[in-house]
Structure formats: C-alpha cells, structure tokens
PDB file of N, CA and C in Angstrom:
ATOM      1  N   UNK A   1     -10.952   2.725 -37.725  1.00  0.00           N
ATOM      2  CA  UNK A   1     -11.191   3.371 -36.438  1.00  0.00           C
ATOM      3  C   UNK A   1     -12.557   2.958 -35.914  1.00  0.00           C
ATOM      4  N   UNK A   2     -12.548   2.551 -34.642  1.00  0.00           N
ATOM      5  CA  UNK A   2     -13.703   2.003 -33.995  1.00  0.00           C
ATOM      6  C   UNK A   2     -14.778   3.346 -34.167  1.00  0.00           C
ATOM      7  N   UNK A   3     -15.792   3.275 -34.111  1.00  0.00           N
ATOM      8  CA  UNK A   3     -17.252   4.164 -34.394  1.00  0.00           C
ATOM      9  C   UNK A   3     -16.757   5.302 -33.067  1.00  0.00           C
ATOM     10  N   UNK A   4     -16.831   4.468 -31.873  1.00  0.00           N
ATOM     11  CA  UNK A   4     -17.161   4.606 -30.460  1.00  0.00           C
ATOM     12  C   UNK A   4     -16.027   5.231 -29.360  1.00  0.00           C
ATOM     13  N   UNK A   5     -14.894   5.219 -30.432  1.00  0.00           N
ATOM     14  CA  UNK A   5     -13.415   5.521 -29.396  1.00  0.00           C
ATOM     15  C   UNK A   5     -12.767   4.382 -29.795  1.00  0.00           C
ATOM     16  N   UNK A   6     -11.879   4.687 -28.952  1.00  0.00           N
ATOM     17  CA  UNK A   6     -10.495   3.372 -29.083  1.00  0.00           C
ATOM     18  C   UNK A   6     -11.102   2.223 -28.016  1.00  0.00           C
ATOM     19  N   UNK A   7     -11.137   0.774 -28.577  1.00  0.00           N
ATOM     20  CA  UNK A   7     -11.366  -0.043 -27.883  1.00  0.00           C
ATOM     21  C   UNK A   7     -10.600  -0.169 -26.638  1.00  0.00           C
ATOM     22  N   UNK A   8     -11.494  -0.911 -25.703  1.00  0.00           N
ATOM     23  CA  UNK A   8     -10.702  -1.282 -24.485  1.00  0.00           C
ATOM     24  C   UNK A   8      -9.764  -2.380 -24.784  1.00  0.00           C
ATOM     25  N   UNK A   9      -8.874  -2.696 -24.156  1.00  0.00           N
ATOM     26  CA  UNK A   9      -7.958  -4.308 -24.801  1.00  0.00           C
ATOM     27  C   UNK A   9      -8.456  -4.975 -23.036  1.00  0.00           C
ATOM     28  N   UNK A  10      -9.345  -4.780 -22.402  1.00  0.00           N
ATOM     29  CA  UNK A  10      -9.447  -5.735 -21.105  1.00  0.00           C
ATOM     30  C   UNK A  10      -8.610  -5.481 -20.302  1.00  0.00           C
ATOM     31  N   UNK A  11      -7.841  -4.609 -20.407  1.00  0.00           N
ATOM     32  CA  UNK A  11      -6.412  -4.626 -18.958  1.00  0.00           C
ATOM     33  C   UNK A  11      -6.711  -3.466 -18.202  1.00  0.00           C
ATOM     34  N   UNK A  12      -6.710  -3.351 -17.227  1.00  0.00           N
ATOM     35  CA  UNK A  12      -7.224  -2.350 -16.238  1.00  0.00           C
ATOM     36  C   UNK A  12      -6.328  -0.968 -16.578  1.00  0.00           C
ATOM     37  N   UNK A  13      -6.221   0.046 -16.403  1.00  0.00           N
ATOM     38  CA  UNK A  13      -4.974   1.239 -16.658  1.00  0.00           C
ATOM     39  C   UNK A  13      -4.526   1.204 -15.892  1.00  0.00           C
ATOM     40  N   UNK A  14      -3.334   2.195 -16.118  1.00  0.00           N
ATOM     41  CA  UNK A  14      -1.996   1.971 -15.363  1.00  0.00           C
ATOM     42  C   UNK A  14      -2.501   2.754 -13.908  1.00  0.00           C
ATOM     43  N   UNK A  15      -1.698   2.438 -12.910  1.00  0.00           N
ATOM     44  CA  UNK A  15      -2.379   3.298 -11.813  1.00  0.00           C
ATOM     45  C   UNK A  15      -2.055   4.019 -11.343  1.00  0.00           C
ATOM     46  N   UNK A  16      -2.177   4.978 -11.191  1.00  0.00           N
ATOM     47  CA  UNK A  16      -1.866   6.682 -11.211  1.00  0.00           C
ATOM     48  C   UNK A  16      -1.756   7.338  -9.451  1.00  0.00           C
ATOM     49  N   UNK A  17      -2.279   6.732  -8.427  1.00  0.00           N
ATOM     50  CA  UNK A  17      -2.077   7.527  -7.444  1.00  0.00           C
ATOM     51  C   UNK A  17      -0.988   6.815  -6.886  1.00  0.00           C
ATOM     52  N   UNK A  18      -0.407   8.036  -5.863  1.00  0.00           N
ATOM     53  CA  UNK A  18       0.755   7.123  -4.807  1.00  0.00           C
ATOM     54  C   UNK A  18       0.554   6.229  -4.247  1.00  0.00           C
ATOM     55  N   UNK A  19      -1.124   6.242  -3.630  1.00  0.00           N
ATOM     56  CA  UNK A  19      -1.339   5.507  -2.578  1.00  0.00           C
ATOM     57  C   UNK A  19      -1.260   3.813  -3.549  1.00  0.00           C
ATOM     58  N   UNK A  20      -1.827   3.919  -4.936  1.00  0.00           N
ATOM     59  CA  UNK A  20      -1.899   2.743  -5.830  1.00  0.00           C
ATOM     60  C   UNK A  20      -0.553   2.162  -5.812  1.00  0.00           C
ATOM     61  N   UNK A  21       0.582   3.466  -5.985  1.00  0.00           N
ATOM     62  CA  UNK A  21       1.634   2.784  -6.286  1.00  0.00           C
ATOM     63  C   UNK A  21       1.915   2.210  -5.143  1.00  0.00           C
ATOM     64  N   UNK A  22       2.026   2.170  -4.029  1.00  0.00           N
ATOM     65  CA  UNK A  22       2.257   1.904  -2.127  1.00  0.00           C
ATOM     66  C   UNK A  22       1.887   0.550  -2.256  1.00  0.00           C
ATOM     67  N   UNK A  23       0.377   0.163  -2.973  1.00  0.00           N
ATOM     68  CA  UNK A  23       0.049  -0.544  -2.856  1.00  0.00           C
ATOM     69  C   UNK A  23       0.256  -2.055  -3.793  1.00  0.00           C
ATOM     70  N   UNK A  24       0.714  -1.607  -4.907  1.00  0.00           N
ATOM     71  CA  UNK A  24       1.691  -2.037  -6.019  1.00  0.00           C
ATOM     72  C   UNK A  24       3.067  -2.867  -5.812  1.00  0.00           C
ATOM     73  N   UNK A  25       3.614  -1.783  -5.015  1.00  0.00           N
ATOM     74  CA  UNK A  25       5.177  -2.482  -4.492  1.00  0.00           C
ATOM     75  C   UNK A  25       5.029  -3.408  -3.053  1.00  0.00           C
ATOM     76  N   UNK A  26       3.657  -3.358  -2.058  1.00  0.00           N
ATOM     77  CA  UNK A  26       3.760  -3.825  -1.385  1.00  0.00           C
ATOM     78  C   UNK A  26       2.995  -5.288  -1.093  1.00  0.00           C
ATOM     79  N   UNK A  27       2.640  -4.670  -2.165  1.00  0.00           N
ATOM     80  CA  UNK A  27       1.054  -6.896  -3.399  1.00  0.00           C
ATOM     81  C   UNK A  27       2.736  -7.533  -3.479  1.00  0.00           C
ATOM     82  N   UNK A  28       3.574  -7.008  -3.917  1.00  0.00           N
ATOM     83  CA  UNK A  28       4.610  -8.157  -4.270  1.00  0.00           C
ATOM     84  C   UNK A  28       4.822  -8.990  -3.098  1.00  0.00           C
ATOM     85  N   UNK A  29       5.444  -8.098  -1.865  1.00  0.00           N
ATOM     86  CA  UNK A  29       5.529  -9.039  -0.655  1.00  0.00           C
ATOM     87  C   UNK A  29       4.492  -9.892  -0.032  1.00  0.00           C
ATOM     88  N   UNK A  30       3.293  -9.967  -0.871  1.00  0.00           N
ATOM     89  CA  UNK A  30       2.071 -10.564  -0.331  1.00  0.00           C
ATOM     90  C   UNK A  30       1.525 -10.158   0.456  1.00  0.00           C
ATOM     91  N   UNK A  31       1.506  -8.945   0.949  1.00  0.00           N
ATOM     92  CA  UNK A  31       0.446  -8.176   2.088  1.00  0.00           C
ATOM     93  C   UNK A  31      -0.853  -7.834   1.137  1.00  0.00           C
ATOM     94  N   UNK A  32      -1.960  -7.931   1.957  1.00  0.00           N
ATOM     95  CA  UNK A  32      -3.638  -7.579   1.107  1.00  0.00           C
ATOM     96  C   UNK A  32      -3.467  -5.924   1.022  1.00  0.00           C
ATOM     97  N   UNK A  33      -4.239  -5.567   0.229  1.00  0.00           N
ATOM     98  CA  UNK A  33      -4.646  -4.329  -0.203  1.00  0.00           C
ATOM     99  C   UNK A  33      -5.077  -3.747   1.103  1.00  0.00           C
ATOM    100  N   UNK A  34      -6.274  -4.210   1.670  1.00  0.00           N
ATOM    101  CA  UNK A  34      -6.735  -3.763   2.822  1.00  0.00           C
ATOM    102  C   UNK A  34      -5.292  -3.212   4.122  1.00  0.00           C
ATOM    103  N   UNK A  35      -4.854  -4.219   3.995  1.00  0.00           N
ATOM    104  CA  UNK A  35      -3.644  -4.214   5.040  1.00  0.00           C
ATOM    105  C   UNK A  35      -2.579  -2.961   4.631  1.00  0.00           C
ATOM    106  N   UNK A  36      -2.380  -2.825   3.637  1.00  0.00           N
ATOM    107  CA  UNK A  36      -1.535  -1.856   3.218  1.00  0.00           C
ATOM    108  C   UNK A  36      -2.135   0.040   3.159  1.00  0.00           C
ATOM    109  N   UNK A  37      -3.505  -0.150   2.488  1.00  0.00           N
ATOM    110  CA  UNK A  37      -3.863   1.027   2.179  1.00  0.00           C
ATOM    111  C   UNK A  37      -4.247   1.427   3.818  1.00  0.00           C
ATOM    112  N   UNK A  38      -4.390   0.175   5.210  1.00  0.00           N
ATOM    113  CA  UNK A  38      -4.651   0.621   6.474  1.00  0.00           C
ATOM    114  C   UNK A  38      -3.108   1.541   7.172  1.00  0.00           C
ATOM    115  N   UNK A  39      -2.511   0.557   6.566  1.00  0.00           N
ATOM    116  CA  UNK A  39      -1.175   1.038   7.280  1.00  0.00           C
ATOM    117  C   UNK A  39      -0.784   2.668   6.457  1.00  0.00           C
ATOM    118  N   UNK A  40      -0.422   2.923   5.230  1.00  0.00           N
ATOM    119  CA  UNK A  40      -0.309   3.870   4.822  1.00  0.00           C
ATOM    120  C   UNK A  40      -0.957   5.219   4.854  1.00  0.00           C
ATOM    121  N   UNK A  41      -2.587   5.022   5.654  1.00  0.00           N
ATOM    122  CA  UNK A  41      -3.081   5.826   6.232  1.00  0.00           C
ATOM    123  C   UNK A  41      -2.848   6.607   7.452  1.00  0.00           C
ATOM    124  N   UNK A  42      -2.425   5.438   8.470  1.00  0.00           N
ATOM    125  CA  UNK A  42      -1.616   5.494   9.790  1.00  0.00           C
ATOM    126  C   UNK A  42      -0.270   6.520   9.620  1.00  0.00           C
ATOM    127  N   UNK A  43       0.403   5.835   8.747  1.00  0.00           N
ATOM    128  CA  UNK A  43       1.824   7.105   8.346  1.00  0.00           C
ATOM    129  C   UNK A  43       1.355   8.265   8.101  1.00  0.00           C
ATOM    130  N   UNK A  44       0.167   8.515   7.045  1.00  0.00           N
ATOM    131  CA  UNK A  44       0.113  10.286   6.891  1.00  0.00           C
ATOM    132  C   UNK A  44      -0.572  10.672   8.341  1.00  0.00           C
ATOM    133  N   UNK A  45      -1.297   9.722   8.784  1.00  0.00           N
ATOM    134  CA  UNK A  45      -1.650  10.776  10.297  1.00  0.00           C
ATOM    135  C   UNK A  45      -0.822  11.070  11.096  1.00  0.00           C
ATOM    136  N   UNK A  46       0.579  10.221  11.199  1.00  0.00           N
ATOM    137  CA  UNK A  46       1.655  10.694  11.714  1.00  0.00           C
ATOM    138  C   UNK A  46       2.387  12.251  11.157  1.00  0.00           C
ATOM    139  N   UNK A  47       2.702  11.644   9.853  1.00  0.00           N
ATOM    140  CA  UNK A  47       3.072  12.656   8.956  1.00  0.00           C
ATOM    141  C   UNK A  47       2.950  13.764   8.150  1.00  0.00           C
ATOM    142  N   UNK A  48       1.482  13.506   7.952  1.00  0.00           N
ATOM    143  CA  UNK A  48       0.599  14.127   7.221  1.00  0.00           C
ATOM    144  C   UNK A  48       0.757  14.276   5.683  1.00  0.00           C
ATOM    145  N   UNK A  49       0.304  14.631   4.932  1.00  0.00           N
ATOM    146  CA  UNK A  49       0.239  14.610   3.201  1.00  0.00           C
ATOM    147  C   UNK A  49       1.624  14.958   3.080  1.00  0.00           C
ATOM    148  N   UNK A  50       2.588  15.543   3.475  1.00  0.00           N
ATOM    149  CA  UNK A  50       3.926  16.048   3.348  1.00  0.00           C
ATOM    150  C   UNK A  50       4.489  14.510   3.310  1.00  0.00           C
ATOM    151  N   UNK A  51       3.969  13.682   4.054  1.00  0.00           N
ATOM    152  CA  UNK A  51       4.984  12.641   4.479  1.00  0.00           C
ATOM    153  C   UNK A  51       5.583  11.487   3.423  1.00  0.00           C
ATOM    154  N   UNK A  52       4.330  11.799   2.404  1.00  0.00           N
ATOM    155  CA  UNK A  52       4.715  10.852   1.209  1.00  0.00           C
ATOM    156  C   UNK A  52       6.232  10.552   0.642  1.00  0.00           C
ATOM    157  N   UNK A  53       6.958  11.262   0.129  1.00  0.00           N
ATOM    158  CA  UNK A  53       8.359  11.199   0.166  1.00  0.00           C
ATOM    159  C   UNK A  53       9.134   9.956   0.983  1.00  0.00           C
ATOM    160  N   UNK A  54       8.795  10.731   2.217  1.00  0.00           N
ATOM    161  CA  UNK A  54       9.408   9.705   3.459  1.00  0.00           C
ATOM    162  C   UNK A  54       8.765   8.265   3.281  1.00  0.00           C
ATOM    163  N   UNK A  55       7.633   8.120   2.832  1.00  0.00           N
ATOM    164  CA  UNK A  55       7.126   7.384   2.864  1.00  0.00           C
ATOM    165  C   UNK A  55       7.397   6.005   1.560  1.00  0.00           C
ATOM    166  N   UNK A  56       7.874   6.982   0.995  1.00  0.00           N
ATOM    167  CA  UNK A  56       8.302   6.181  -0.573  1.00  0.00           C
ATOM    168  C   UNK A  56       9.608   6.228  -0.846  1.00  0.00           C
ATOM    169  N   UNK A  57      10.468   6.871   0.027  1.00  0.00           N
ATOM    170  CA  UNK A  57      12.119   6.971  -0.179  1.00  0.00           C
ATOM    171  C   UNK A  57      12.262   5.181   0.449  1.00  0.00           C
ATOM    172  N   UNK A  58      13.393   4.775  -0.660  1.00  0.00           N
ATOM    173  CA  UNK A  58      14.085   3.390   0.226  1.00  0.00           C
ATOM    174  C   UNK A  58      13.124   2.207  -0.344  1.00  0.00           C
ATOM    175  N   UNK A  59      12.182   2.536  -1.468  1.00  0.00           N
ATOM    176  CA  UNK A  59      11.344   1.768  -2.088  1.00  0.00           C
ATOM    177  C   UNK A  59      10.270   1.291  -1.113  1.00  0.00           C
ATOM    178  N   UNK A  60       9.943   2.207  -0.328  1.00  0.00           N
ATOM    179  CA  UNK A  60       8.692   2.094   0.817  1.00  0.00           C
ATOM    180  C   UNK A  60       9.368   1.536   2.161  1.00  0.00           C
ATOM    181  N   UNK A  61      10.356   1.627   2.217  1.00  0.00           N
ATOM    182  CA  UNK A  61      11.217   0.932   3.573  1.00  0.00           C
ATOM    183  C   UNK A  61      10.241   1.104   4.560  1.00  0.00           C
ATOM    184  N   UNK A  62       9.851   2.621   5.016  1.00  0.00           N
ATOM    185  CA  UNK A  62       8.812   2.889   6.051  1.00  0.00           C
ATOM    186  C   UNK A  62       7.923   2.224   6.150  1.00  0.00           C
ATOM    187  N   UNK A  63       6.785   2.362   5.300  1.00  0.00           N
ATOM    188  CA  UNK A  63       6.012   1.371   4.931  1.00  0.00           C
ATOM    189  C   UNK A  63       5.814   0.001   5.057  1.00  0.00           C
ATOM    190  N   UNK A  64       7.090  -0.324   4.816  1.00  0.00           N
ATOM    191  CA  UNK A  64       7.325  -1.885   4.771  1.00  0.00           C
ATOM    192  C   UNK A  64       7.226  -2.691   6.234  1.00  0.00           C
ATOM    193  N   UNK A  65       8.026  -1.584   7.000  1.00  0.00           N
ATOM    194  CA  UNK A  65       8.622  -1.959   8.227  1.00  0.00           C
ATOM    195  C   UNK A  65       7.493  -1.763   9.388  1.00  0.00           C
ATOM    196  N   UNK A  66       6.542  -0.507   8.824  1.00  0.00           N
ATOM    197  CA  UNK A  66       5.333  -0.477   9.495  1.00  0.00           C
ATOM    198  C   UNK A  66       4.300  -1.453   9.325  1.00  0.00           C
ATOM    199  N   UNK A  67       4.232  -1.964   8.183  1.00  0.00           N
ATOM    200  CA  UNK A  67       3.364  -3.203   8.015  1.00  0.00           C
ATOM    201  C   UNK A  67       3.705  -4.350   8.544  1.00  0.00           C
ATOM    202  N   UNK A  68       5.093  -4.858   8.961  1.00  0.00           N
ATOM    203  CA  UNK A  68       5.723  -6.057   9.611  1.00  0.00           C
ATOM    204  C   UNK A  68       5.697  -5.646  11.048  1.00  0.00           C
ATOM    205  N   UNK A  69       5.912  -4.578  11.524  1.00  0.00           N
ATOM    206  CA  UNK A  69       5.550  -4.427  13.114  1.00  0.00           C
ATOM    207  C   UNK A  69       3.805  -4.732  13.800  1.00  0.00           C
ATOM    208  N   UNK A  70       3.462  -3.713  12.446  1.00  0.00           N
ATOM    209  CA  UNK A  70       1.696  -4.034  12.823  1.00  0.00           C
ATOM    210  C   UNK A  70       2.045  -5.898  12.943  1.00  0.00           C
ATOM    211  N   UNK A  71       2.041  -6.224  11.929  1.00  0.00           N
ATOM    212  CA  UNK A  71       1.698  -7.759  11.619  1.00  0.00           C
ATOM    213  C   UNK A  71       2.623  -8.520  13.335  1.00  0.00           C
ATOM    214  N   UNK A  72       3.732  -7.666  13.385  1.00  0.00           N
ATOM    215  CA  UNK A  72       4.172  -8.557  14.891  1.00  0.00           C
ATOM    216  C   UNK A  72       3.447  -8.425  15.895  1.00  0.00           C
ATOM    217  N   UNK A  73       3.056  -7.209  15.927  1.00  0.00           N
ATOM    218  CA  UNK A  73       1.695  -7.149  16.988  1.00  0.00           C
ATOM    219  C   UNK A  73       0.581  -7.364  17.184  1.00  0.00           C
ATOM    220  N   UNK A  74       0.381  -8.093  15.958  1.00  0.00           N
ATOM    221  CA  UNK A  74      -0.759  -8.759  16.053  1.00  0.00           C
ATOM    222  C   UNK A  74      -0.988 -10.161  16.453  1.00  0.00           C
ATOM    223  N   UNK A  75       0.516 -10.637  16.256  1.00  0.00           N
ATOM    224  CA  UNK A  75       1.110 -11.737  16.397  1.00  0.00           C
ATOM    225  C   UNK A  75       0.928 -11.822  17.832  1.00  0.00           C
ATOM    226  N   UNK A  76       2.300 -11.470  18.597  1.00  0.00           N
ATOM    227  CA  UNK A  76       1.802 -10.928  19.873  1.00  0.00           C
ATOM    228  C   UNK A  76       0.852 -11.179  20.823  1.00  0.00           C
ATOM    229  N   UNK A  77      -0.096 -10.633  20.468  1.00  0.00           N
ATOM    230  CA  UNK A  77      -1.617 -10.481  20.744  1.00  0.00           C
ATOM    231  C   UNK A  77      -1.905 -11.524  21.106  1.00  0.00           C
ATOM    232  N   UNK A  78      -2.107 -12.327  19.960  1.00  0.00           N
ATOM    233  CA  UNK A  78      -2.755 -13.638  19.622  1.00  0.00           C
ATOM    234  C   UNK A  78      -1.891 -14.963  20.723  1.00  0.00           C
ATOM    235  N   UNK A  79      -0.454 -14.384  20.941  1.00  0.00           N
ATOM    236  CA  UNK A  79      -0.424 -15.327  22.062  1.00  0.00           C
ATOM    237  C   UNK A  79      -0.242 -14.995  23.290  1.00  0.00           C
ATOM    238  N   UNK A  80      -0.516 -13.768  23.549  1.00  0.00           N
ATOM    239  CA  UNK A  80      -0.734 -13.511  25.084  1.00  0.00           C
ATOM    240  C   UNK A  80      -2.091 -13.907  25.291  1.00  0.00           C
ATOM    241  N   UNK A  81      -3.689 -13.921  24.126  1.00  0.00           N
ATOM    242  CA  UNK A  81      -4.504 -14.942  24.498  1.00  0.00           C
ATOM    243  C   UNK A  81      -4.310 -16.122  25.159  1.00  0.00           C
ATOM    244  N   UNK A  82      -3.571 -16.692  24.477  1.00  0.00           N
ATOM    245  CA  UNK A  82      -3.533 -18.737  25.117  1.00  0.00           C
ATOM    246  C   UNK A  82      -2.525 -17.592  26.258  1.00  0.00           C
TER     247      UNK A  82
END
C-alpha cells in the first residue's frame, strides 16, 4: 500500500456532471467544448434547470439540433457579408 493513498494511474476521472456528460456525447460529433457548454447554457435559459431531461432524452437530440442551427446561422451570416 502506497504511504500517501492510492496512486494516481494518469487518467483524468470519470466525469460526473450532466453538463460533462452533454459535453462527452457531443466531442464525438466534433463540436469544441466551448461550443457545446455555450449552447447547453442557452437551453436551460429557455428551460431552466428542469430542462435537463428534455435536454438529454433522444441521446441529446435537442442539443444536437441546437448546436447545428447555431452553426447554420452562423453560416448564414458569413455570407450575407460577401
């Protein structure tokens, strides 16, 4: 037995909040952290702390679909510039 506690093995722990997990299922589709934990903020101000459920039913469907609209409108944007 280590002196000090149980050694670390280097791997970060498992991650424990919703918002981690949100952010977990939505790293797969390649959206940034930033981008996701922005958007999932946006839903509870709609929804508020209740909304989580909704928010995670359908394997984040909401979520998902809110992050691809943002991203179209940003799109958008960028060519009503030119």
């Amino acid at each position: 037995m280590h002196p000090h506690g149980p050694r670390s093995t280097g791997r970060r722990r498992k991650r424990l909040t919703r918002m981690d997990a949100a952010v977990d299922a939505m790293r797969s589709y390649g959206f940034s952290d930033g981008l996701i934990v922005s958007t999932v903020k946006g839903l509870l101000k709609v929804y508020g702390e209740e909304g989580w459920p909704f928010i995670e039913e359908s394997s984040y469907k909401v979520l998902l679909e809110a992050i691809l609209e943002d991203l179209e409108k940003e799109e958008q944007e960028k060519v009503n510039i030119f």
